[in-house]
C-alpha atoms as a PDB file:
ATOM      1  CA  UNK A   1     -32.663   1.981  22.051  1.00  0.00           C
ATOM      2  CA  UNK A   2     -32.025   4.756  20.239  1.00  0.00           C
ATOM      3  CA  UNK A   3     -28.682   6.669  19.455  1.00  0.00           C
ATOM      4  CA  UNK A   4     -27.892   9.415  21.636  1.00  0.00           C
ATOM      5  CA  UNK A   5     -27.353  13.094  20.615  1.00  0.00           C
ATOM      6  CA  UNK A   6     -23.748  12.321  21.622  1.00  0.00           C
ATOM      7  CA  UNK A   7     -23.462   9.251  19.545  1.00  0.00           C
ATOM      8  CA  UNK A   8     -24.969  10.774  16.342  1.00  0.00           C
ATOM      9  CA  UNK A   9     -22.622  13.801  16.770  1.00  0.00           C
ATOM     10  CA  UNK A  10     -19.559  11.238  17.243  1.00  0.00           C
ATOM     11  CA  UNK A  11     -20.922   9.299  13.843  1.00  0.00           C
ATOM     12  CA  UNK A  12     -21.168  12.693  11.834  1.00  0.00           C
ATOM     13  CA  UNK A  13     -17.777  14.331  12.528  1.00  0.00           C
ATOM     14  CA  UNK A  14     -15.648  10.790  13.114  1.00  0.00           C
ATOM     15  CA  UNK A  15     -17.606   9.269   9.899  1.00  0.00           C
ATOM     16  CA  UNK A  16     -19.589  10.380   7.536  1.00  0.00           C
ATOM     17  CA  UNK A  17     -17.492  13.721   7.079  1.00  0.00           C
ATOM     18  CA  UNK A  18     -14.066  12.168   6.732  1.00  0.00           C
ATOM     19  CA  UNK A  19     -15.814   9.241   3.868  1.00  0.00           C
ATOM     20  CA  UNK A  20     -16.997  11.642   2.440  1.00  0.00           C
ATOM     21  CA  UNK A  21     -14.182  13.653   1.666  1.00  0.00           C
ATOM     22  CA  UNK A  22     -11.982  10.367   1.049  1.00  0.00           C
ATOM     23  CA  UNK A  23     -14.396   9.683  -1.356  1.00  0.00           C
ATOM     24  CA  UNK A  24     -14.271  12.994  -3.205  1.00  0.00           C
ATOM     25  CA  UNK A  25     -10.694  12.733  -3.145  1.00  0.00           C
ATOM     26  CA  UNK A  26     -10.699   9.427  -4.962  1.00  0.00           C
ATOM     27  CA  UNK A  27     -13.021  10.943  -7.612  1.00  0.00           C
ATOM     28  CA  UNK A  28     -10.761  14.233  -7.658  1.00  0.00           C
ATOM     29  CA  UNK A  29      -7.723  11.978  -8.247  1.00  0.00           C
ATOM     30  CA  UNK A  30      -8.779   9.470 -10.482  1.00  0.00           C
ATOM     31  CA  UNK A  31     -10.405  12.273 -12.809  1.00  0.00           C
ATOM     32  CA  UNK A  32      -7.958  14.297 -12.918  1.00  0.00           C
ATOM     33  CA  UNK A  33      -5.510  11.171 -13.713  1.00  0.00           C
ATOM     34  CA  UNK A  34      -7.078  11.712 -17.353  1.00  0.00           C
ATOM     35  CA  UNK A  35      -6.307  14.658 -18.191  1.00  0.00           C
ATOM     36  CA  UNK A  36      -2.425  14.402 -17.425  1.00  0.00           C
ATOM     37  CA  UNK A  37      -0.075  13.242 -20.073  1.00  0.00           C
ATOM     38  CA  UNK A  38       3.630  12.939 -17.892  1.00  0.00           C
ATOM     39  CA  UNK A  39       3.286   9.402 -16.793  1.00  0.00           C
ATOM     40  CA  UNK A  40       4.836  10.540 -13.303  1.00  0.00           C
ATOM     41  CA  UNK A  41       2.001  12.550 -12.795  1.00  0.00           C
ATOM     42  CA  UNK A  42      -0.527   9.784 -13.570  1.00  0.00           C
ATOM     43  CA  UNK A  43       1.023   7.127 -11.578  1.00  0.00           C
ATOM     44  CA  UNK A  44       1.465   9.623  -8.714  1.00  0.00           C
ATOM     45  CA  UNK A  45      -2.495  10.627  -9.300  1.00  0.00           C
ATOM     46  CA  UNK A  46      -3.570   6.781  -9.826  1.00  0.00           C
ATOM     47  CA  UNK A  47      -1.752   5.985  -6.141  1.00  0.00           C
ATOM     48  CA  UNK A  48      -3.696   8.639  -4.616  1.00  0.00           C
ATOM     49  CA  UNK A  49      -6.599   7.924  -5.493  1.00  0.00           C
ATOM     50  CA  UNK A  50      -6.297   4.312  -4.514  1.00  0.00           C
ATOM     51  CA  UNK A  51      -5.107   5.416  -1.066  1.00  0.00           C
ATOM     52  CA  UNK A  52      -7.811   7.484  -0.207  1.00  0.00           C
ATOM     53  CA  UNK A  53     -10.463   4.450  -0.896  1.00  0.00           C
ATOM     54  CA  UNK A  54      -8.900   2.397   0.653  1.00  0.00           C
ATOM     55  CA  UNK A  55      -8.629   5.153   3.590  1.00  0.00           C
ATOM     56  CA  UNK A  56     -12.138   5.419   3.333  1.00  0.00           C
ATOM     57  CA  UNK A  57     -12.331   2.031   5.410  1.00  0.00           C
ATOM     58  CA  UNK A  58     -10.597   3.377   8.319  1.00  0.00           C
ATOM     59  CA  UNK A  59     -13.406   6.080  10.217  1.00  0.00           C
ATOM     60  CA  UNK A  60     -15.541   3.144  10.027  1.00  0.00           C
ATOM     61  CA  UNK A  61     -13.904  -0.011  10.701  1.00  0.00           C
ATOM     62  CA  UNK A  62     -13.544   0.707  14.581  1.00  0.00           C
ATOM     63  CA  UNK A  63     -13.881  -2.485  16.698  1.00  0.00           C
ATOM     64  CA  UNK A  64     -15.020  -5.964  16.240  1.00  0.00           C
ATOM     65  CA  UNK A  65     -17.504  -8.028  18.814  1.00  0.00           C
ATOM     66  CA  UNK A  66     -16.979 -11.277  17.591  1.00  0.00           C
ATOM     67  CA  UNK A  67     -13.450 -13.006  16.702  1.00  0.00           C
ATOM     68  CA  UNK A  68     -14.326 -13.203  12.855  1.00  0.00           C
ATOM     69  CA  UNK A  69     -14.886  -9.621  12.825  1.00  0.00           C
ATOM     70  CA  UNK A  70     -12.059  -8.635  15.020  1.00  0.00           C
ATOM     71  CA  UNK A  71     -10.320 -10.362  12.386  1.00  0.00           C
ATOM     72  CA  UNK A  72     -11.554  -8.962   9.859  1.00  0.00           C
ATOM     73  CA  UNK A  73     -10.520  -5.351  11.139  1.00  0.00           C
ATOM     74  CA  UNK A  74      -7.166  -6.922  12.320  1.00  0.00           C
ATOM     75  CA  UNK A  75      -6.401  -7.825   8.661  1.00  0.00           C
ATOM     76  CA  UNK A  76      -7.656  -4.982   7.504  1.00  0.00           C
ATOM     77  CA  UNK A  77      -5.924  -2.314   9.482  1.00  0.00           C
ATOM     78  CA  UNK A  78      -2.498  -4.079   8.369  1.00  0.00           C
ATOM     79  CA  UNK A  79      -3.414  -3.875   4.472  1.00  0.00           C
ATOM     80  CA  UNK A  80      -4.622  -0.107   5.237  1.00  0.00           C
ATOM     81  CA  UNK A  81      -1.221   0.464   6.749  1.00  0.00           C
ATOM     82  CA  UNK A  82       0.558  -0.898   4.429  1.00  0.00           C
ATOM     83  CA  UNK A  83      -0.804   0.833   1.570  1.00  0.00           C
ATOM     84  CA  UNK A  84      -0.822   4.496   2.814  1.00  0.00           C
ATOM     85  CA  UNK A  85       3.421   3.699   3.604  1.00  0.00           C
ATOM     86  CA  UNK A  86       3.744   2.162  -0.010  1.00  0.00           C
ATOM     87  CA  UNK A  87       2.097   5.447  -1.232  1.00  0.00           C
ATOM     88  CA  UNK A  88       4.181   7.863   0.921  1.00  0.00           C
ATOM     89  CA  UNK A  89       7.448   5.661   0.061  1.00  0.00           C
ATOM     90  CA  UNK A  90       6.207   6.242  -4.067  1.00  0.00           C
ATOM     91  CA  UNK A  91       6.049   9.620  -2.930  1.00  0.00           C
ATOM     92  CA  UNK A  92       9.727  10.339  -1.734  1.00  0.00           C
ATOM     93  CA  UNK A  93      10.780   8.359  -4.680  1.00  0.00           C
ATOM     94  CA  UNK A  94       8.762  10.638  -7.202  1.00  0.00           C
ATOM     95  CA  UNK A  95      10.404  13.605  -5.010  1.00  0.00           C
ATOM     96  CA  UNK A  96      13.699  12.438  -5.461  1.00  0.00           C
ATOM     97  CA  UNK A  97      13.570  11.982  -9.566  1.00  0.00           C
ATOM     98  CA  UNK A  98      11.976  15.386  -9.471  1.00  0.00           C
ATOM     99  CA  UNK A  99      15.053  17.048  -7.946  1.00  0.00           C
ATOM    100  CA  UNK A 100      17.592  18.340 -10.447  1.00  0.00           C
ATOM    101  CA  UNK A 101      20.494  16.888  -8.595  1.00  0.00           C
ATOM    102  CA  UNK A 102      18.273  13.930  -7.841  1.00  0.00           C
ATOM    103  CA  UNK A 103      19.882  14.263  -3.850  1.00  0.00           C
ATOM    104  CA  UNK A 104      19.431  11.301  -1.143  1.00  0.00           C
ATOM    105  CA  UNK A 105      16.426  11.951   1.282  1.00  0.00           C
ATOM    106  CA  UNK A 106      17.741  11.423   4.479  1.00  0.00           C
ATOM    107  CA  UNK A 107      18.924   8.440   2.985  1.00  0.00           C
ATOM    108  CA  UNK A 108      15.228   6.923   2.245  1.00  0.00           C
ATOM    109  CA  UNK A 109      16.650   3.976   0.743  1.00  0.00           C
ATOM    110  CA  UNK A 110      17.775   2.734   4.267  1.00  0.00           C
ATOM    111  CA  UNK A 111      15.626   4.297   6.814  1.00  0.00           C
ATOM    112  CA  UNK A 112      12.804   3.190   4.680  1.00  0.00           C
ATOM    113  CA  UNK A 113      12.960   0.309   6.141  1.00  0.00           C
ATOM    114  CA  UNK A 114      12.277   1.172   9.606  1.00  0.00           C
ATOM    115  CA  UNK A 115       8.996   2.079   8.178  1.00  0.00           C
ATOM    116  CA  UNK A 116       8.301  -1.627   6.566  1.00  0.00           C
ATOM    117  CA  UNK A 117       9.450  -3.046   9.985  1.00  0.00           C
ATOM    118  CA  UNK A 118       7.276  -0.776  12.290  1.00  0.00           C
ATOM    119  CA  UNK A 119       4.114  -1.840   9.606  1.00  0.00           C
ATOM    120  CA  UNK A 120       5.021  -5.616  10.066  1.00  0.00           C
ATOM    121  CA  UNK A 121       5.050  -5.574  13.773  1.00  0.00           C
ATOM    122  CA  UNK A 122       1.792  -3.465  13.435  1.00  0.00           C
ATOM    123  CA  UNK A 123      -0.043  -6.354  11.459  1.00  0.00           C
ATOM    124  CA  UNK A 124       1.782  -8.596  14.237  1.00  0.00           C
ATOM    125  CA  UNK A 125       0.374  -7.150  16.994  1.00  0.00           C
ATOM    126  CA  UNK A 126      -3.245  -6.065  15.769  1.00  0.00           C
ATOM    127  CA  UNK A 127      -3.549 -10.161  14.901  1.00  0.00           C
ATOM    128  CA  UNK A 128      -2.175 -11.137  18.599  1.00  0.00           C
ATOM    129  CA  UNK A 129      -4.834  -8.746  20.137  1.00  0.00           C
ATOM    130  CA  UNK A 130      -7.773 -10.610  18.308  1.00  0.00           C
ATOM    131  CA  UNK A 131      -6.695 -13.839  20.067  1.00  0.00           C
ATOM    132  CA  UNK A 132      -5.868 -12.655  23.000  1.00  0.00           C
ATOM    133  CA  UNK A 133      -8.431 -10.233  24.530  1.00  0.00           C
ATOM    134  CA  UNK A 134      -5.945  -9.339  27.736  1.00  0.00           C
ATOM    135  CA  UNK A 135      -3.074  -8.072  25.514  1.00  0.00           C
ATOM    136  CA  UNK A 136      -5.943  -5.596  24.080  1.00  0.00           C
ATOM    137  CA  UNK A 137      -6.656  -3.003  26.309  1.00  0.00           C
ATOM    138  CA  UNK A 138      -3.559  -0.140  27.570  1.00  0.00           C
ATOM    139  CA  UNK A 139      -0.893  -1.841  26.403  1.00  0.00           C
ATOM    140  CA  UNK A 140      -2.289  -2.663  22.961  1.00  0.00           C
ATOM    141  CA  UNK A 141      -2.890   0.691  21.954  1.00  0.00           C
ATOM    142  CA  UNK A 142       0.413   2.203  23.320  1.00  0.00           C
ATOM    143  CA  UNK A 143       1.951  -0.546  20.858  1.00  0.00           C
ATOM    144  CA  UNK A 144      -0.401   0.054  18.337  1.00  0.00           C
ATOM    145  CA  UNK A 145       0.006   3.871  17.713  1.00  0.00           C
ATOM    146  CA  UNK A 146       3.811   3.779  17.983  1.00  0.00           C
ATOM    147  CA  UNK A 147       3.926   1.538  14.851  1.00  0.00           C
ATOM    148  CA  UNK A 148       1.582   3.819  13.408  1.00  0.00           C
ATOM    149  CA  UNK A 149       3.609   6.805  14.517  1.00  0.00           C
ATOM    150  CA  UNK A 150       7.294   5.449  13.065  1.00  0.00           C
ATOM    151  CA  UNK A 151       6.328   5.651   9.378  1.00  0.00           C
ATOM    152  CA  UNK A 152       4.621   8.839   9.380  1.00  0.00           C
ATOM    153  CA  UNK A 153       7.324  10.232  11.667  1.00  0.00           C
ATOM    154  CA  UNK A 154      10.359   9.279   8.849  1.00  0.00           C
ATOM    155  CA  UNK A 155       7.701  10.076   6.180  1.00  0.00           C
ATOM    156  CA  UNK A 156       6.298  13.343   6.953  1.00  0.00           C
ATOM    157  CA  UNK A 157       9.732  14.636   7.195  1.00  0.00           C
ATOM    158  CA  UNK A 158      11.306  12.891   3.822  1.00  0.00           C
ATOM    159  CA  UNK A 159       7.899  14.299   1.837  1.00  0.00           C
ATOM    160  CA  UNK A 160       8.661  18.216   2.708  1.00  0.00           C
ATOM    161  CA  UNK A 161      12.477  17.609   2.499  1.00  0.00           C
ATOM    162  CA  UNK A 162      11.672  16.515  -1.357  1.00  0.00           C
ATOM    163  CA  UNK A 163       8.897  18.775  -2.122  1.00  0.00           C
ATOM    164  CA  UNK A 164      11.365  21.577  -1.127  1.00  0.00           C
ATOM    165  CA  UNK A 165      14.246  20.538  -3.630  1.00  0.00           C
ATOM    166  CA  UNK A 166      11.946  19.286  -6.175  1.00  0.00           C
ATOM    167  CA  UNK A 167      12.781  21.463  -9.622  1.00  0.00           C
ATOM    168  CA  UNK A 168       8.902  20.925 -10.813  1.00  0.00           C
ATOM    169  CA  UNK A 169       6.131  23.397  -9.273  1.00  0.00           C
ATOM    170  CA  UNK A 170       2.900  21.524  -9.852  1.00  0.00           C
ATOM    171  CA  UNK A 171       4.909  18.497  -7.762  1.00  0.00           C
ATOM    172  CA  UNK A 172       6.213  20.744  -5.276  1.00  0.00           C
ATOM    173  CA  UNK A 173       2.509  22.214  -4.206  1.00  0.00           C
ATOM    174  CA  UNK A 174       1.194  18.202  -4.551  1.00  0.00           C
ATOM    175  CA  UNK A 175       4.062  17.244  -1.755  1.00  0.00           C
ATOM    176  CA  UNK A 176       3.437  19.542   0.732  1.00  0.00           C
ATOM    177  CA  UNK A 177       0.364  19.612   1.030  1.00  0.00           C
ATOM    178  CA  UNK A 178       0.783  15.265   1.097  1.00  0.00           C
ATOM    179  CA  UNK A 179       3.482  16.037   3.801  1.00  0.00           C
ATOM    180  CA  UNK A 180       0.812  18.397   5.529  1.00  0.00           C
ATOM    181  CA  UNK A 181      -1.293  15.347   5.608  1.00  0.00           C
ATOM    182  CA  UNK A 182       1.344  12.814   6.759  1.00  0.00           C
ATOM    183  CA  UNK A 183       1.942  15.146   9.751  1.00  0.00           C
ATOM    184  CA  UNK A 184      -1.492  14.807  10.949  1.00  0.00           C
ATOM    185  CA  UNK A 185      -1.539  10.635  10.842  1.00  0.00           C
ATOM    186  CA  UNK A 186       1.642  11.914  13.385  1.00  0.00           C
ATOM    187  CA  UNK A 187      -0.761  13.977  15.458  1.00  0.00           C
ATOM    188  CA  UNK A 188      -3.488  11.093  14.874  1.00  0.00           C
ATOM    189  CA  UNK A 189      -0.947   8.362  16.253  1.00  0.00           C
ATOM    190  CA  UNK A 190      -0.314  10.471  19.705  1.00  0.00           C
ATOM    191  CA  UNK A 191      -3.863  11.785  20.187  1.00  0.00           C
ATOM    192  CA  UNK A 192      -4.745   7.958  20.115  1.00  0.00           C
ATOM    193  CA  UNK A 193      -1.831   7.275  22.455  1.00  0.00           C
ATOM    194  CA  UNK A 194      -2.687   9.895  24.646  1.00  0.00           C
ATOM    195  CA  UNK A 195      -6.209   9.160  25.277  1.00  0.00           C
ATOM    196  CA  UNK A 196      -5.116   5.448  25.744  1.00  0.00           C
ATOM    197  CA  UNK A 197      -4.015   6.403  29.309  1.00  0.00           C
ATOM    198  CA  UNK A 198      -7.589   7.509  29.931  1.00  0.00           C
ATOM    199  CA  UNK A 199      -8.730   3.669  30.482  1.00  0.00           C
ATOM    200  CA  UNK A 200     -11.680   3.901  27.367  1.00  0.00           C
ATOM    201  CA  UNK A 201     -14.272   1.044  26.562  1.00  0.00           C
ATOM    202  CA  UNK A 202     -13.993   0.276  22.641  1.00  0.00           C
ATOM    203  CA  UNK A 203     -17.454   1.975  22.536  1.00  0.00           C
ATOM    204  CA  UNK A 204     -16.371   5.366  24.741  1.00  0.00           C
ATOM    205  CA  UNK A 205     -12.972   5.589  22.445  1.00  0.00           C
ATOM    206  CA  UNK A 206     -15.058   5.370  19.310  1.00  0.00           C
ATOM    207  CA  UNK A 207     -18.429   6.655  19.582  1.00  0.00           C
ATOM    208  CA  UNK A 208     -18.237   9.570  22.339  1.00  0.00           C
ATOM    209  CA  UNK A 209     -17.208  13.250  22.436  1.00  0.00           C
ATOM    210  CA  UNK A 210     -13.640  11.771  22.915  1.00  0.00           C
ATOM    211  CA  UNK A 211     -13.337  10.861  19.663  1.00  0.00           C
ATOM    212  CA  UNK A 212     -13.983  13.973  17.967  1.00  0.00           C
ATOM    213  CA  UNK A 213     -10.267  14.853  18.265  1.00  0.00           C
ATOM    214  CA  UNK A 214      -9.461  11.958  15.926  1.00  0.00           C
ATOM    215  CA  UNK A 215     -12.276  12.542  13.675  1.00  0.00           C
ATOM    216  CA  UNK A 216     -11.093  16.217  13.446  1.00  0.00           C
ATOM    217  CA  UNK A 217      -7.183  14.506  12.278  1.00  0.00           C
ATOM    218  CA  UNK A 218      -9.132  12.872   9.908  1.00  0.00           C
ATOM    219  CA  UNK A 219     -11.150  15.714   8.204  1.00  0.00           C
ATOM    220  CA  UNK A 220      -7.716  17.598   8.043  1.00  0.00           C
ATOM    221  CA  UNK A 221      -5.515  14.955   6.547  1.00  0.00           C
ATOM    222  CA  UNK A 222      -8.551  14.220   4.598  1.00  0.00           C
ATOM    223  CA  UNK A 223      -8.370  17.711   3.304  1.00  0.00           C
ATOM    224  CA  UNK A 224      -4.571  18.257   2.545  1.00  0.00           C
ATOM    225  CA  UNK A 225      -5.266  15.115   0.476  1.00  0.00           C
ATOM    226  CA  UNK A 226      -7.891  16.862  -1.247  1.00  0.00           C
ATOM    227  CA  UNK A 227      -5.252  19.865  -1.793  1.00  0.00           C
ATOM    228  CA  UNK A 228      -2.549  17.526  -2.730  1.00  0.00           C
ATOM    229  CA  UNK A 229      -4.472  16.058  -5.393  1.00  0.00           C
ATOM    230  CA  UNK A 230      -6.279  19.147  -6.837  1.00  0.00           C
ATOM    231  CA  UNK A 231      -2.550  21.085  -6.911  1.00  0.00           C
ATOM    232  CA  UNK A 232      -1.565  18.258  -9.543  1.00  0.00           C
ATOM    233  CA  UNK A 233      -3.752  20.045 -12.054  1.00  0.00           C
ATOM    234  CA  UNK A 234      -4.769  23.222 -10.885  1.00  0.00           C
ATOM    235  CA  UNK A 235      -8.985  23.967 -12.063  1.00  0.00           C
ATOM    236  CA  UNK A 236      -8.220  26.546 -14.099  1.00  0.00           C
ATOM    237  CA  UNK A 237      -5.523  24.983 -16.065  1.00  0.00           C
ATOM    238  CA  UNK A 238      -8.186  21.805 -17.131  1.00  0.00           C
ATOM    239  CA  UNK A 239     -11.826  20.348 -17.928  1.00  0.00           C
ATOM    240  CA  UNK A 240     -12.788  17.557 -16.096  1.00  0.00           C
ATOM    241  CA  UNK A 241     -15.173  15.337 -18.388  1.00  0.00           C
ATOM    242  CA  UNK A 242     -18.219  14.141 -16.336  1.00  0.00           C
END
C-alpha cells in the first residue's frame, strides 16, 4: 500500500531534513577541526561533530516491531543520551576554563550528577519497556521524557551561564548558540510529554501530522548546532580544503 501524502510529509520534515542537517553539521565540524590550532577549540570541534552523527540516528530510529529491534533502539537511545550529556558536560567544562576567574557554574561539579543519574534511569527504563510491552504505553513516555528533560534542564542553563562569563569571543558565540540548542531538546522533552496524554499508536506519534512539532525541535536544534559550530571559525576568517 502506498505511503500517504500525510506520511511522506511526516518522513520529510521529521527525517530527512533534520539528517540532513546533522550530517552537514558533522562535515562543518570536523572540517573546520583542521584549520584550528588551540587544542580547546579542536577537542570542542571534534565532540561536536561526533554528537551530531551520532544524533543523526535519532529522527530515524523511532519504534521497534520485534523484541530484537526494540532492543536495538532501547540500547541505542541510552548511548545517544549519553553522548549528547557527555558533550554538553565537556561543554560547561570548556566554559568554565574559558572564564578569567574560572567561576563555579551553578556548581556543575555536583549537580552534574543529577544529569548522569536521570541518563541511567533513562537506559533503565527504555530496556524495561522492551520486555514488558504494558509498562510502554502513557506511563512510559511520561518517564521517558522527564529523564530526557533533567539534563537539558541543568544543561541549557549552565551552557549560557558560561558562555556569558567566558573571556574568549569565538567561544562565547559557539556556547550560545549550543545553549540555544540545548533549550530546544527542553522544548523537545515536553512536546513529547505533552502529546503523550493524547493516547498515540507508535505509528500516529511518529509518522502523522502530530509529529511535525518534534521534527520542527529537531530542524532548530539541528540548526543552532550548525551556528554553534560555524561561530568556532567564522567563513571569512578561513579556507576549508575540500
Amino acid at each position: 500500500m502506498p505511503a500517504s501524502f500525510e506520511t511522506i510529509i511526516t518522513v520529510i520534515v521529521t527525517e530527512i531534513i533534520p539528517v540532513t542537517i546533522f550530517l552537514y553539521d558533522a562535515y562543518w565540524s570536523l572540517e573546520i577541526r583542521k584549520a584550528l590550532a588551540s587544542p580547546i577549540y579542536r577537542n570542542h570541534a571534534l565532540w561536536q561533530g561526533a554528537t551530531s552523527i551520532i544524533v543523526v540516528g535519532g529522527p530515524i530510529l523511532t519504534y521497534g516491531t520485534s523484541l530484537v529491534i526494540s532492543l536495538v533502539i532501547a540500547v541505542f537511545y541510552s548511548v545517544f543520551f549519553a553522548v549528547i550529556f557527555a558533550f554538553i558536560d565537556s561543554a560547561v567544562k570548556v566554559a568554565r576554563r574559558s572564564d578569567p576567574l574560572l567561576r563555579s557554574i551553578i556548581r556543575w561539579q555536583t549537580i552534574r550528577f543529577a544529569g548522569w543519574c536521570s541518563i541511567g534511569a533513562l537506559a533503565v527504563v527504555n530496556v524495561y519497556s522492551v520486555f514488558n510491552l504494558n509498562f510502554a504505553s502513557g506511563s512510559y513516555y511520561y518517564l521517558v521524557n522527564l529523564f530526557i528533560a533533567i539534563p537539558f534542564v541543568i544543561g541549557g542553563p549552565a551552557i549560557l551561564i558560561g558562555a556569558k562569563r567566558s573571556g574568549d569571543p569565538i567561544l562565547r558565540g559557539n556556547l550560545k548558540w549550543l545553549g540555544l540548542a540545548v533549550v530546544f531538546g527542553v522544548l523537545f522533552a515536553a512536546e513529547g510529554a505533552v502529546e503523550a496524554t493524547f493516547g498515540l499508536s507508535n505509528f500516529q506519534f511518529f509518522y502523522t501530522y502530530y509529529a511535525l512539532p518534534s521534527g520542527g525541535l529537531w530542524i532548530l536544534i539541528g540548526l543552532a548546532f550548525y551556528k554553534s559550530a560555524r561561530s568556532l571559525a567564522p567563513v571569512n576568517r578561513l579556507t576549508l580544503d575540500g
